[in-house]
PDB file of N, CA and C in Angstrom:
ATOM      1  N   UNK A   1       1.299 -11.578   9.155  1.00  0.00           N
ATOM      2  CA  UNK A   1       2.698 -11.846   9.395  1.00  0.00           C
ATOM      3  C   UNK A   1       3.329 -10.680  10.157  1.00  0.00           C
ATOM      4  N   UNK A   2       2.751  -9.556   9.810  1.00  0.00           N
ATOM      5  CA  UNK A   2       3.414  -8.057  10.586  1.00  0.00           C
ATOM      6  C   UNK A   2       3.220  -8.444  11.672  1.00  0.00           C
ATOM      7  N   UNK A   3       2.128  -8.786  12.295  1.00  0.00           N
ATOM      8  CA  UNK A   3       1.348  -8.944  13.746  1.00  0.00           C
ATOM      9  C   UNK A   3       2.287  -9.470  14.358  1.00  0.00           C
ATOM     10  N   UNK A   4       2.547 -10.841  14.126  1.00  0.00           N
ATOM     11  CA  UNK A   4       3.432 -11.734  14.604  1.00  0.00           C
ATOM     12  C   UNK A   4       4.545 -10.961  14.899  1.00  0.00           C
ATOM     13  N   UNK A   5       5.405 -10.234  14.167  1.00  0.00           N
ATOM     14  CA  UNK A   5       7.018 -10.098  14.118  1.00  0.00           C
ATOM     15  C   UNK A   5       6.996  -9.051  14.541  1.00  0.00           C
ATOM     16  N   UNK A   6       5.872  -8.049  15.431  1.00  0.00           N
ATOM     17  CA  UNK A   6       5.989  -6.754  15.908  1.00  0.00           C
ATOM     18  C   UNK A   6       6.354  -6.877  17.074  1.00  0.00           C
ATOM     19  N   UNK A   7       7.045  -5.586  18.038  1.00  0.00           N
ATOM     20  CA  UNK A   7       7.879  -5.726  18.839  1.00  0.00           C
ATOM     21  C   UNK A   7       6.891  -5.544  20.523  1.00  0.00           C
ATOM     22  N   UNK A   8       7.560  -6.519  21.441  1.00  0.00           N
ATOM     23  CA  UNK A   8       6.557  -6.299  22.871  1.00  0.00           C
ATOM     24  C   UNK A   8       5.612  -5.081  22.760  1.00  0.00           C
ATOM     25  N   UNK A   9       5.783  -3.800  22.383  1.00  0.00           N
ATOM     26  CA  UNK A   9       4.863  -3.181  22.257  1.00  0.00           C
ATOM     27  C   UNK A   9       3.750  -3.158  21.422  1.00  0.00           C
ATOM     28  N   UNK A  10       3.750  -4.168  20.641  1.00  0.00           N
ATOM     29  CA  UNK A  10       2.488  -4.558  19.659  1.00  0.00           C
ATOM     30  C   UNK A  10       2.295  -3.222  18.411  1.00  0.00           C
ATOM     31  N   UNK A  11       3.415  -2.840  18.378  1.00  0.00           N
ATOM     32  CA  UNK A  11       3.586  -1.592  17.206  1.00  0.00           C
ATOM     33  C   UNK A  11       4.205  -2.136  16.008  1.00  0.00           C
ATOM     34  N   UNK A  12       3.558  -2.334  14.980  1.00  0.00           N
ATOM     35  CA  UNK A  12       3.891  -2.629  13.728  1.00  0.00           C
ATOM     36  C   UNK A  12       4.072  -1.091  12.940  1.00  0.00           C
ATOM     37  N   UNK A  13       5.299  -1.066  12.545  1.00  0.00           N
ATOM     38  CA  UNK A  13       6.290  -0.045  11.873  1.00  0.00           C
ATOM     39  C   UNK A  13       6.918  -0.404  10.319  1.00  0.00           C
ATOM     40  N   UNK A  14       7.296   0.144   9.769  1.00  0.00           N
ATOM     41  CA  UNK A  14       7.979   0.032   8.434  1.00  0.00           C
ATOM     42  C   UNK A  14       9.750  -1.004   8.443  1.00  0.00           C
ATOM     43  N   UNK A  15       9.540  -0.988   9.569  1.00  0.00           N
ATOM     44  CA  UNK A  15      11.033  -1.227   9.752  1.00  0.00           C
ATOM     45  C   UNK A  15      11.018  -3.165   9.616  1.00  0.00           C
ATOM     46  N   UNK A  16       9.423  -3.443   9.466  1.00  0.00           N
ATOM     47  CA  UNK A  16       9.209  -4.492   9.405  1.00  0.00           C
ATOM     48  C   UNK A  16       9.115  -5.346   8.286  1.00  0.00           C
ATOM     49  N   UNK A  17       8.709  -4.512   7.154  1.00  0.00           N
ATOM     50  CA  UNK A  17       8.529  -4.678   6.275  1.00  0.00           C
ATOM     51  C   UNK A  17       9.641  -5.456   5.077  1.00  0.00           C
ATOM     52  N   UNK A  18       9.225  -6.158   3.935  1.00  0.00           N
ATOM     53  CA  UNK A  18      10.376  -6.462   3.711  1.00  0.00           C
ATOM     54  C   UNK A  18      10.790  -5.385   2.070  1.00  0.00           C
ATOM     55  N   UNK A  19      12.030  -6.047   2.140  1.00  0.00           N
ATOM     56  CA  UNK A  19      12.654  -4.536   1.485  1.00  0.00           C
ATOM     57  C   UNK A  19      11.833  -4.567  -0.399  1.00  0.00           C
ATOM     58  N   UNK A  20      11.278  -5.829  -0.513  1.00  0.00           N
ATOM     59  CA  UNK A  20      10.844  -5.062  -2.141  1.00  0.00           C
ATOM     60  C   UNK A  20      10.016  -4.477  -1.975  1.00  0.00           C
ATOM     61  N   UNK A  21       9.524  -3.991  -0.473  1.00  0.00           N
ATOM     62  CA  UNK A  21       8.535  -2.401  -0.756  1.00  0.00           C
ATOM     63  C   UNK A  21       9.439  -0.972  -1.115  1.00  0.00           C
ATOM     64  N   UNK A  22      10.467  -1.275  -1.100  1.00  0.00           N
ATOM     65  CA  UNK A  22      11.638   0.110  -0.880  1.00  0.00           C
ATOM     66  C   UNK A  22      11.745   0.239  -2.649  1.00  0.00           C
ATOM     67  N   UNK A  23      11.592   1.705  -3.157  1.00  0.00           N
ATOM     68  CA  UNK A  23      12.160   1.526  -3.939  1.00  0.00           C
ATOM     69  C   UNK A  23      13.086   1.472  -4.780  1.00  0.00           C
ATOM     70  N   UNK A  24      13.308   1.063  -6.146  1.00  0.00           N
ATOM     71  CA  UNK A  24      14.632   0.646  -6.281  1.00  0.00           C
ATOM     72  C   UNK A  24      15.671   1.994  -6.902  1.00  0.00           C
ATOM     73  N   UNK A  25      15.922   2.797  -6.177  1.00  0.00           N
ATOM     74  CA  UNK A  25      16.463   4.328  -7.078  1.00  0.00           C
ATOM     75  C   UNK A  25      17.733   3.985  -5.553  1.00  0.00           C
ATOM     76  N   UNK A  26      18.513   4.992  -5.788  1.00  0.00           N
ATOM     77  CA  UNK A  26      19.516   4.890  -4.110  1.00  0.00           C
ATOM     78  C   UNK A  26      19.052   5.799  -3.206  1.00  0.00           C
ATOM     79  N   UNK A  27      19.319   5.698  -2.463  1.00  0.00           N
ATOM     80  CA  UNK A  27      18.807   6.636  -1.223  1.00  0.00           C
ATOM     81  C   UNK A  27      17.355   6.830  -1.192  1.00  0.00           C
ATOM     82  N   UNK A  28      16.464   5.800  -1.397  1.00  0.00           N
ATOM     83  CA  UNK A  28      14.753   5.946  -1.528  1.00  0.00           C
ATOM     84  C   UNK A  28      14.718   5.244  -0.496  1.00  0.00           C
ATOM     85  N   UNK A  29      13.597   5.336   0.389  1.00  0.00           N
ATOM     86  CA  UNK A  29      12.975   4.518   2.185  1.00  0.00           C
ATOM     87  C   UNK A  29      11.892   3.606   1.304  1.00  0.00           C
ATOM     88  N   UNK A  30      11.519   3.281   2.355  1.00  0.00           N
ATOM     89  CA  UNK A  30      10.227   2.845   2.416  1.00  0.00           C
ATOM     90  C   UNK A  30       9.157   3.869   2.130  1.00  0.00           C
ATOM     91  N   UNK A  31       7.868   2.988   1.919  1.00  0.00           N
ATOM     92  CA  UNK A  31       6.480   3.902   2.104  1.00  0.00           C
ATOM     93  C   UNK A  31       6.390   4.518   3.282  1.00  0.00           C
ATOM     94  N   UNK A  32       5.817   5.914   3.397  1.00  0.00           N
ATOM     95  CA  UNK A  32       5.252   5.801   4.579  1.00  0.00           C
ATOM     96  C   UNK A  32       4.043   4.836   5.109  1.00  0.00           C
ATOM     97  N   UNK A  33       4.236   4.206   6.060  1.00  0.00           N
ATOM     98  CA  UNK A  33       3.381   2.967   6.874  1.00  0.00           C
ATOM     99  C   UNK A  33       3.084   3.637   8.079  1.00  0.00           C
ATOM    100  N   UNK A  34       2.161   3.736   8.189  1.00  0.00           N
ATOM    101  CA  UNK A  34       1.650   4.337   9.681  1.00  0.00           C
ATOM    102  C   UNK A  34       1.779   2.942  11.118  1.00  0.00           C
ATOM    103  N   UNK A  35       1.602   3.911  11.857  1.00  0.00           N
ATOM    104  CA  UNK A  35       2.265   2.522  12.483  1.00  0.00           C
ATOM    105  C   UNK A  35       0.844   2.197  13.654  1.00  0.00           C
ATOM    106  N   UNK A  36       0.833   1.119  14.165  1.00  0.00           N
ATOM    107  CA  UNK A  36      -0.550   0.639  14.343  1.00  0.00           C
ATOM    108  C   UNK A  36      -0.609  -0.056  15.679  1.00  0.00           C
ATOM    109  N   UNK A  37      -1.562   0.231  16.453  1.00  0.00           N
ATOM    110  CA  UNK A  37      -1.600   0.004  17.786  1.00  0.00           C
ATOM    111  C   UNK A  37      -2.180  -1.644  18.288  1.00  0.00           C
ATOM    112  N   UNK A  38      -1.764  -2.695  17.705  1.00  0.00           N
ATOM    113  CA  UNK A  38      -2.779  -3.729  17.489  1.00  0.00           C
ATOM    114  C   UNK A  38      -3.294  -4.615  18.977  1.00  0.00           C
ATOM    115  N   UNK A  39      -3.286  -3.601  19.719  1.00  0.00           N
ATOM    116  CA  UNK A  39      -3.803  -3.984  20.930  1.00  0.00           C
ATOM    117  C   UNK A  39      -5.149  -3.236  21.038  1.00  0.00           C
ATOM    118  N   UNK A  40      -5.616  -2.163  20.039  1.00  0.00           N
ATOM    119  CA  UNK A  40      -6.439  -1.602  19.870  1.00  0.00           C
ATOM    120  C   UNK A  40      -8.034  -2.102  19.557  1.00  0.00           C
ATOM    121  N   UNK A  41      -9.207  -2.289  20.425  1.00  0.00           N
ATOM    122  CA  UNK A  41     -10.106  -2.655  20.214  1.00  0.00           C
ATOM    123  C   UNK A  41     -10.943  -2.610  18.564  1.00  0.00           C
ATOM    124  N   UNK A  42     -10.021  -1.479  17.634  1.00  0.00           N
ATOM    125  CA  UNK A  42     -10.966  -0.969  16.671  1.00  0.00           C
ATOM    126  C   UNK A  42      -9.458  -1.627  15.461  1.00  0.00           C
ATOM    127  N   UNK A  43      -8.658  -2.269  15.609  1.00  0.00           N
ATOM    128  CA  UNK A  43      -7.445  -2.872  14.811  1.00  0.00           C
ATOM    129  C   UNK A  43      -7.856  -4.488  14.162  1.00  0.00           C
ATOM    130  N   UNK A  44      -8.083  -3.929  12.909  1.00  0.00           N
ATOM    131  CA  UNK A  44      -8.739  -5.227  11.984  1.00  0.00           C
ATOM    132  C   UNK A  44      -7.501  -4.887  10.933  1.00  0.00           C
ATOM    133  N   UNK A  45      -6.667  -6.325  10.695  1.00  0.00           N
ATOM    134  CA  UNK A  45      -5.495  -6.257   9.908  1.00  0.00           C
ATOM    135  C   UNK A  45      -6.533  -5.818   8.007  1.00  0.00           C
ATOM    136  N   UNK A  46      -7.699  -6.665   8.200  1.00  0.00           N
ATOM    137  CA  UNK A  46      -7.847  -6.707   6.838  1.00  0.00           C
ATOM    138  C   UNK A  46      -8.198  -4.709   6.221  1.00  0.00           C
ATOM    139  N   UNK A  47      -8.732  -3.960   7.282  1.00  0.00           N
ATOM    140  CA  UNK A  47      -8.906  -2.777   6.669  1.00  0.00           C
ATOM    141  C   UNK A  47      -7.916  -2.104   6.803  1.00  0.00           C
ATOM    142  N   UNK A  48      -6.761  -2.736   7.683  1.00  0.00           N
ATOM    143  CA  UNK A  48      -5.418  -1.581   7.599  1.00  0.00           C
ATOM    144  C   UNK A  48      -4.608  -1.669   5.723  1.00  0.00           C
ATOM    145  N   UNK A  49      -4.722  -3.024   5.580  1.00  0.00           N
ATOM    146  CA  UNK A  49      -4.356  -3.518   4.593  1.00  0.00           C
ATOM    147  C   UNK A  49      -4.952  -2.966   3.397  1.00  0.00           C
ATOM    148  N   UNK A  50      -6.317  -3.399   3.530  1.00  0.00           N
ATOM    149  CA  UNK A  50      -7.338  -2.433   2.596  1.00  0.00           C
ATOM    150  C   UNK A  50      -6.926  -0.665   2.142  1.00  0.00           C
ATOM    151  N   UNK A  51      -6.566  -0.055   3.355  1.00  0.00           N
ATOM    152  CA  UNK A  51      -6.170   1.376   3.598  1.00  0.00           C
ATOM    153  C   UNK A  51      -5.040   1.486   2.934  1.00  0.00           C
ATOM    154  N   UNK A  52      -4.224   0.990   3.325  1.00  0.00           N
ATOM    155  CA  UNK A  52      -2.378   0.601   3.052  1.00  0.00           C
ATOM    156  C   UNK A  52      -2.307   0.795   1.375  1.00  0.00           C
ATOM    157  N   UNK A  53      -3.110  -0.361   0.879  1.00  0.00           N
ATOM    158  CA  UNK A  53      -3.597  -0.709  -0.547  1.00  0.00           C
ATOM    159  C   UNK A  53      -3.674   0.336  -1.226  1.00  0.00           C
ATOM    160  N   UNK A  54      -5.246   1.137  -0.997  1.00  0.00           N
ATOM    161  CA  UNK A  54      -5.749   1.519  -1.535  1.00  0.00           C
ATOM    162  C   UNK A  54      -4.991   2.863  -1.675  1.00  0.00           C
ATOM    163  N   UNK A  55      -4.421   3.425  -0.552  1.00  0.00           N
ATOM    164  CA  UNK A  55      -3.179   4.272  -0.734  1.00  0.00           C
ATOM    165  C   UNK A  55      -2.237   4.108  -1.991  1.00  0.00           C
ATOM    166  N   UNK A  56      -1.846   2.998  -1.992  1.00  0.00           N
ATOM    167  CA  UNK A  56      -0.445   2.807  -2.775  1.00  0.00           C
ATOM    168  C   UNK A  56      -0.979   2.804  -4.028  1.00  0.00           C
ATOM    169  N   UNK A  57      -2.334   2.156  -4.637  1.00  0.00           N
ATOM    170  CA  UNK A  57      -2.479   2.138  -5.831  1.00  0.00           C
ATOM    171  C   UNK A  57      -2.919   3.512  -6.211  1.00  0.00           C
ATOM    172  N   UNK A  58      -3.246   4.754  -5.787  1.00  0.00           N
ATOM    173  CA  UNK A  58      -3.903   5.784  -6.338  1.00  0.00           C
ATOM    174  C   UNK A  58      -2.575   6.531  -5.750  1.00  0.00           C
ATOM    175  N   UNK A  59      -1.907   6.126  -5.414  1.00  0.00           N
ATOM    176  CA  UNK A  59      -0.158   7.010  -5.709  1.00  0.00           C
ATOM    177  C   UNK A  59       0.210   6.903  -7.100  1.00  0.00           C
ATOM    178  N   UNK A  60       0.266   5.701  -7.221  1.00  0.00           N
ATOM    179  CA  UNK A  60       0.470   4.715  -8.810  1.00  0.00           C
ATOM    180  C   UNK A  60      -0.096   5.673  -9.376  1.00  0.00           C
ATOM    181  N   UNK A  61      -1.504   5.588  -9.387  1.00  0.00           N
ATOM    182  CA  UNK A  61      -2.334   6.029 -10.678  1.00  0.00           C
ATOM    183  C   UNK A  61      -1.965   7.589 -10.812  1.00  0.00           C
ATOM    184  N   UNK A  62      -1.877   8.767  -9.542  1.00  0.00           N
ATOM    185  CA  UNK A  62      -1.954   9.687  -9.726  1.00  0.00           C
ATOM    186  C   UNK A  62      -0.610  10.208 -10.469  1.00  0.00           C
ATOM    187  N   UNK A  63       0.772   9.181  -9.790  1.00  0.00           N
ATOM    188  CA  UNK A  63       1.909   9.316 -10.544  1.00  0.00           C
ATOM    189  C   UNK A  63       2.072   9.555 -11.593  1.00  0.00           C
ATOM    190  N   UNK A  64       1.199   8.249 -12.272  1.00  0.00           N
ATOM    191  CA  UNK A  64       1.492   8.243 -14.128  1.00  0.00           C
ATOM    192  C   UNK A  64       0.221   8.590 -14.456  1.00  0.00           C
ATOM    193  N   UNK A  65      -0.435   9.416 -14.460  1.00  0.00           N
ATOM    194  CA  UNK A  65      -1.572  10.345 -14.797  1.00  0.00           C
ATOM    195  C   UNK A  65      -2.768   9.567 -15.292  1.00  0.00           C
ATOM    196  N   UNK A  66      -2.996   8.575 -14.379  1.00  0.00           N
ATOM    197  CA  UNK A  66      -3.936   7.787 -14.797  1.00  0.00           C
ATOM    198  C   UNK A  66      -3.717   7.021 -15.679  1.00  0.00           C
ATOM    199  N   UNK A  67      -2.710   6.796 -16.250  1.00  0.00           N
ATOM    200  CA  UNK A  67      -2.531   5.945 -17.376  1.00  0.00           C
ATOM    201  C   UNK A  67      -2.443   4.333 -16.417  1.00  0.00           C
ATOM    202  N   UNK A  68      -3.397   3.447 -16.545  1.00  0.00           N
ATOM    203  CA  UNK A  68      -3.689   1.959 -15.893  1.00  0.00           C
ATOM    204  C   UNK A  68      -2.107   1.419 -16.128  1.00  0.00           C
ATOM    205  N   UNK A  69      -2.268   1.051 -17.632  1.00  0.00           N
ATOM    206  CA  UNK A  69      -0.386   0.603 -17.991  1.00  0.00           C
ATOM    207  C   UNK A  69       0.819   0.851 -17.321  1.00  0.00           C
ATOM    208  N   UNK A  70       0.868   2.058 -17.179  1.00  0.00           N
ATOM    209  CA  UNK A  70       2.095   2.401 -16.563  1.00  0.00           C
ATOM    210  C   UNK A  70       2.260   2.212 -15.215  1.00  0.00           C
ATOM    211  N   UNK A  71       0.403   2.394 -14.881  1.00  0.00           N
ATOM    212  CA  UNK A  71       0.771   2.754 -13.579  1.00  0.00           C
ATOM    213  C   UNK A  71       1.139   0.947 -12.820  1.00  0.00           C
ATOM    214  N   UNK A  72       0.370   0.163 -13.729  1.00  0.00           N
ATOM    215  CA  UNK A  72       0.233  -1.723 -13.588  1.00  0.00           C
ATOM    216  C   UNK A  72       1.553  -1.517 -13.406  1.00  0.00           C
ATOM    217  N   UNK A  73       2.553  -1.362 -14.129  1.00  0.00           N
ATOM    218  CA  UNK A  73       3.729  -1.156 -14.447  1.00  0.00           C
ATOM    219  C   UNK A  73       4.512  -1.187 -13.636  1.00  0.00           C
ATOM    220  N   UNK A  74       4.655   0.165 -13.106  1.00  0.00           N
ATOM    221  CA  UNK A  74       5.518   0.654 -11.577  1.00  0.00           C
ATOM    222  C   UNK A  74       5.227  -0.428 -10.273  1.00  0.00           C
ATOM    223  N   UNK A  75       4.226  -0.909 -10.353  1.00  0.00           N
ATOM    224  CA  UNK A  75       3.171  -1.591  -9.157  1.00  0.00           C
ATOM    225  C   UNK A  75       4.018  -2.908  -9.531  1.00  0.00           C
ATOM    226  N   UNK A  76       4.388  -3.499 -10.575  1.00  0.00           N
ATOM    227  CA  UNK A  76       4.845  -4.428 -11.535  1.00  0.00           C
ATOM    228  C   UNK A  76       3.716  -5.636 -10.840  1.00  0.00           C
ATOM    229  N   UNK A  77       2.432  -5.179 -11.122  1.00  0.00           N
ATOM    230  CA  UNK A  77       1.143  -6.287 -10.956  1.00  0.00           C
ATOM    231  C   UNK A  77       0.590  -6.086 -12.408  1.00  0.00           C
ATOM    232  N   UNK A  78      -0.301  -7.025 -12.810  1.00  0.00           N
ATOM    233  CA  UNK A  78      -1.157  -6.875 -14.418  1.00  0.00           C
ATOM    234  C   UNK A  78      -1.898  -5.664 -14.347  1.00  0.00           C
ATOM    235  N   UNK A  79      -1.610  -5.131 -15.822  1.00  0.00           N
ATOM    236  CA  UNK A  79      -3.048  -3.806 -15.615  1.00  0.00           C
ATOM    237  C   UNK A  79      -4.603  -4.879 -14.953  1.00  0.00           C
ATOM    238  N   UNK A  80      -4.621  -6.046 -15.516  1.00  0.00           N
ATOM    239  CA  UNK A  80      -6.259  -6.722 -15.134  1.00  0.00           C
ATOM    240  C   UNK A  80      -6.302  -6.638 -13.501  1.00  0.00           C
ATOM    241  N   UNK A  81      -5.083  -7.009 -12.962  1.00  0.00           N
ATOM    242  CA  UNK A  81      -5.016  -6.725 -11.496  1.00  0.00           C
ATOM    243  C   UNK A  81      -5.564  -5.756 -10.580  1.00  0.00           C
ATOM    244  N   UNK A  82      -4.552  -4.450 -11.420  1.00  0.00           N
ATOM    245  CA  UNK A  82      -4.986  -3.083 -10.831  1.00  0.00           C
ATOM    246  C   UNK A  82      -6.175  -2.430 -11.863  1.00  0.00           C
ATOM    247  N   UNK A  83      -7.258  -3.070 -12.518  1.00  0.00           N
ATOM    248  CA  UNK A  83      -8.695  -2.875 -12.741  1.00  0.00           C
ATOM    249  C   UNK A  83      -9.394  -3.274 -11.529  1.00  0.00           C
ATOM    250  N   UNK A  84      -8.789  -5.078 -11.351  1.00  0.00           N
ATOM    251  CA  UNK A  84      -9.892  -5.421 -10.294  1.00  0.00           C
ATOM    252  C   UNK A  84     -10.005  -4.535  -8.711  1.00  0.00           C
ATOM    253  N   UNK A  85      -8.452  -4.079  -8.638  1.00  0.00           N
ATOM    254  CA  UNK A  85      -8.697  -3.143  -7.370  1.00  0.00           C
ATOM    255  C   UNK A  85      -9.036  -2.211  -7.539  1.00  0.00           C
ATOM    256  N   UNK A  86      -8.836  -1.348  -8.477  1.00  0.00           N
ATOM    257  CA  UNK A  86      -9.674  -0.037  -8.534  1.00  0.00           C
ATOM    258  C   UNK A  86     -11.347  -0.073  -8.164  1.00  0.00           C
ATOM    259  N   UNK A  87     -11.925  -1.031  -8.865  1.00  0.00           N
ATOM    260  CA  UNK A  87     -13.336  -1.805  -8.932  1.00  0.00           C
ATOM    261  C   UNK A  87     -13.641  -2.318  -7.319  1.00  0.00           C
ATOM    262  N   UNK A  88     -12.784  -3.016  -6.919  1.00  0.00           N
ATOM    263  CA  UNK A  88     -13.109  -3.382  -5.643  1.00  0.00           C
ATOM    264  C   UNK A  88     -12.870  -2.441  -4.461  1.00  0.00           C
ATOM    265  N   UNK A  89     -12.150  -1.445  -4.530  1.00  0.00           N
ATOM    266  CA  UNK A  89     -11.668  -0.627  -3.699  1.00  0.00           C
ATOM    267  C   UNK A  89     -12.403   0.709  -4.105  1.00  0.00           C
ATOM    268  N   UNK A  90     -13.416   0.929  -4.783  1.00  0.00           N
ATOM    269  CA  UNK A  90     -14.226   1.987  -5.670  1.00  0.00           C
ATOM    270  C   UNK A  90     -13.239   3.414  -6.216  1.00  0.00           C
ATOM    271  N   UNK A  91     -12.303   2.985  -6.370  1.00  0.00           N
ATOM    272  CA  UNK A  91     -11.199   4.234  -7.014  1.00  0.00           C
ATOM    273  C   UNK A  91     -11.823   4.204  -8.478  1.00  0.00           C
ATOM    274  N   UNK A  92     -11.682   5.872  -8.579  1.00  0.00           N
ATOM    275  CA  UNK A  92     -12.106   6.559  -9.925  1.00  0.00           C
ATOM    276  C   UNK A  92     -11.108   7.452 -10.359  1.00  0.00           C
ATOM    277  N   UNK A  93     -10.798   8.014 -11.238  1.00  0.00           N
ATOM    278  CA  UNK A  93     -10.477   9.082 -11.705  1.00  0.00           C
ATOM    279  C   UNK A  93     -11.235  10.302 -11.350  1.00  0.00           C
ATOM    280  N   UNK A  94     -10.814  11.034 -10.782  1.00  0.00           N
ATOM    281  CA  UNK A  94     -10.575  12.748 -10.200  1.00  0.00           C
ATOM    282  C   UNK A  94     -11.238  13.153 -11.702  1.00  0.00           C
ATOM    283  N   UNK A  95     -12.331  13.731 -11.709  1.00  0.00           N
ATOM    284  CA  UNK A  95     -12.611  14.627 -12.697  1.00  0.00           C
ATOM    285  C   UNK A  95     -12.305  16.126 -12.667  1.00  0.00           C
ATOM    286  N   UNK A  96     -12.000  16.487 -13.811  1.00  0.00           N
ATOM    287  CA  UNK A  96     -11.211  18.200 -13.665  1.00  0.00           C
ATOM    288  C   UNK A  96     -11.848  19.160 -13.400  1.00  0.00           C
TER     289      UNK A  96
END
């Protein structure tokens, strides 16, 4: 859907996004979203997405100190959810 609604220059930006990525405190932006050249021979939506993802959930996790719950929580997806991505996306816990 980004693809589509990005501007003649084929640059997909944050500005695209819709706002329940923002969060809900006042004066909070968006994520940072890198912004993406999709005219680019090496631009596959599914691993930007993958990347994007896998970012946001090990923000989560590192936020609330690994705690799955809380972090399901903030994400407001099921902890079973953010198991299956951790699992599918091979995220671990940082050993000390």
């Amino acid at each position: 859907k980004l693809a589509l609604l990005c501007d003649p220059t084929n640059t997909v930006d944050s500005s695209l996004l819709s706002k329940k990525f923002a969060k809900h405190t006042t004066g909070a932006s968006l994520p940072d979203i890198p912004t993406v050249d999709i005219s680019s021979s090496d631009f596959s939506l599914y691993n930007y997405l993958e990347s994007f993802e896998r970012t946001y959930l090990l923000k989560a996790l590192s936020e609330h100190r690994w705690v799955k719950k809380h972090a399901a929580s903030a994400l407001k997806i099921p902890e079973s959810t953010l198991r299956l991505k951790m699992k599918q996306y091979d995220i671990k816990q940082p050993t000390e």
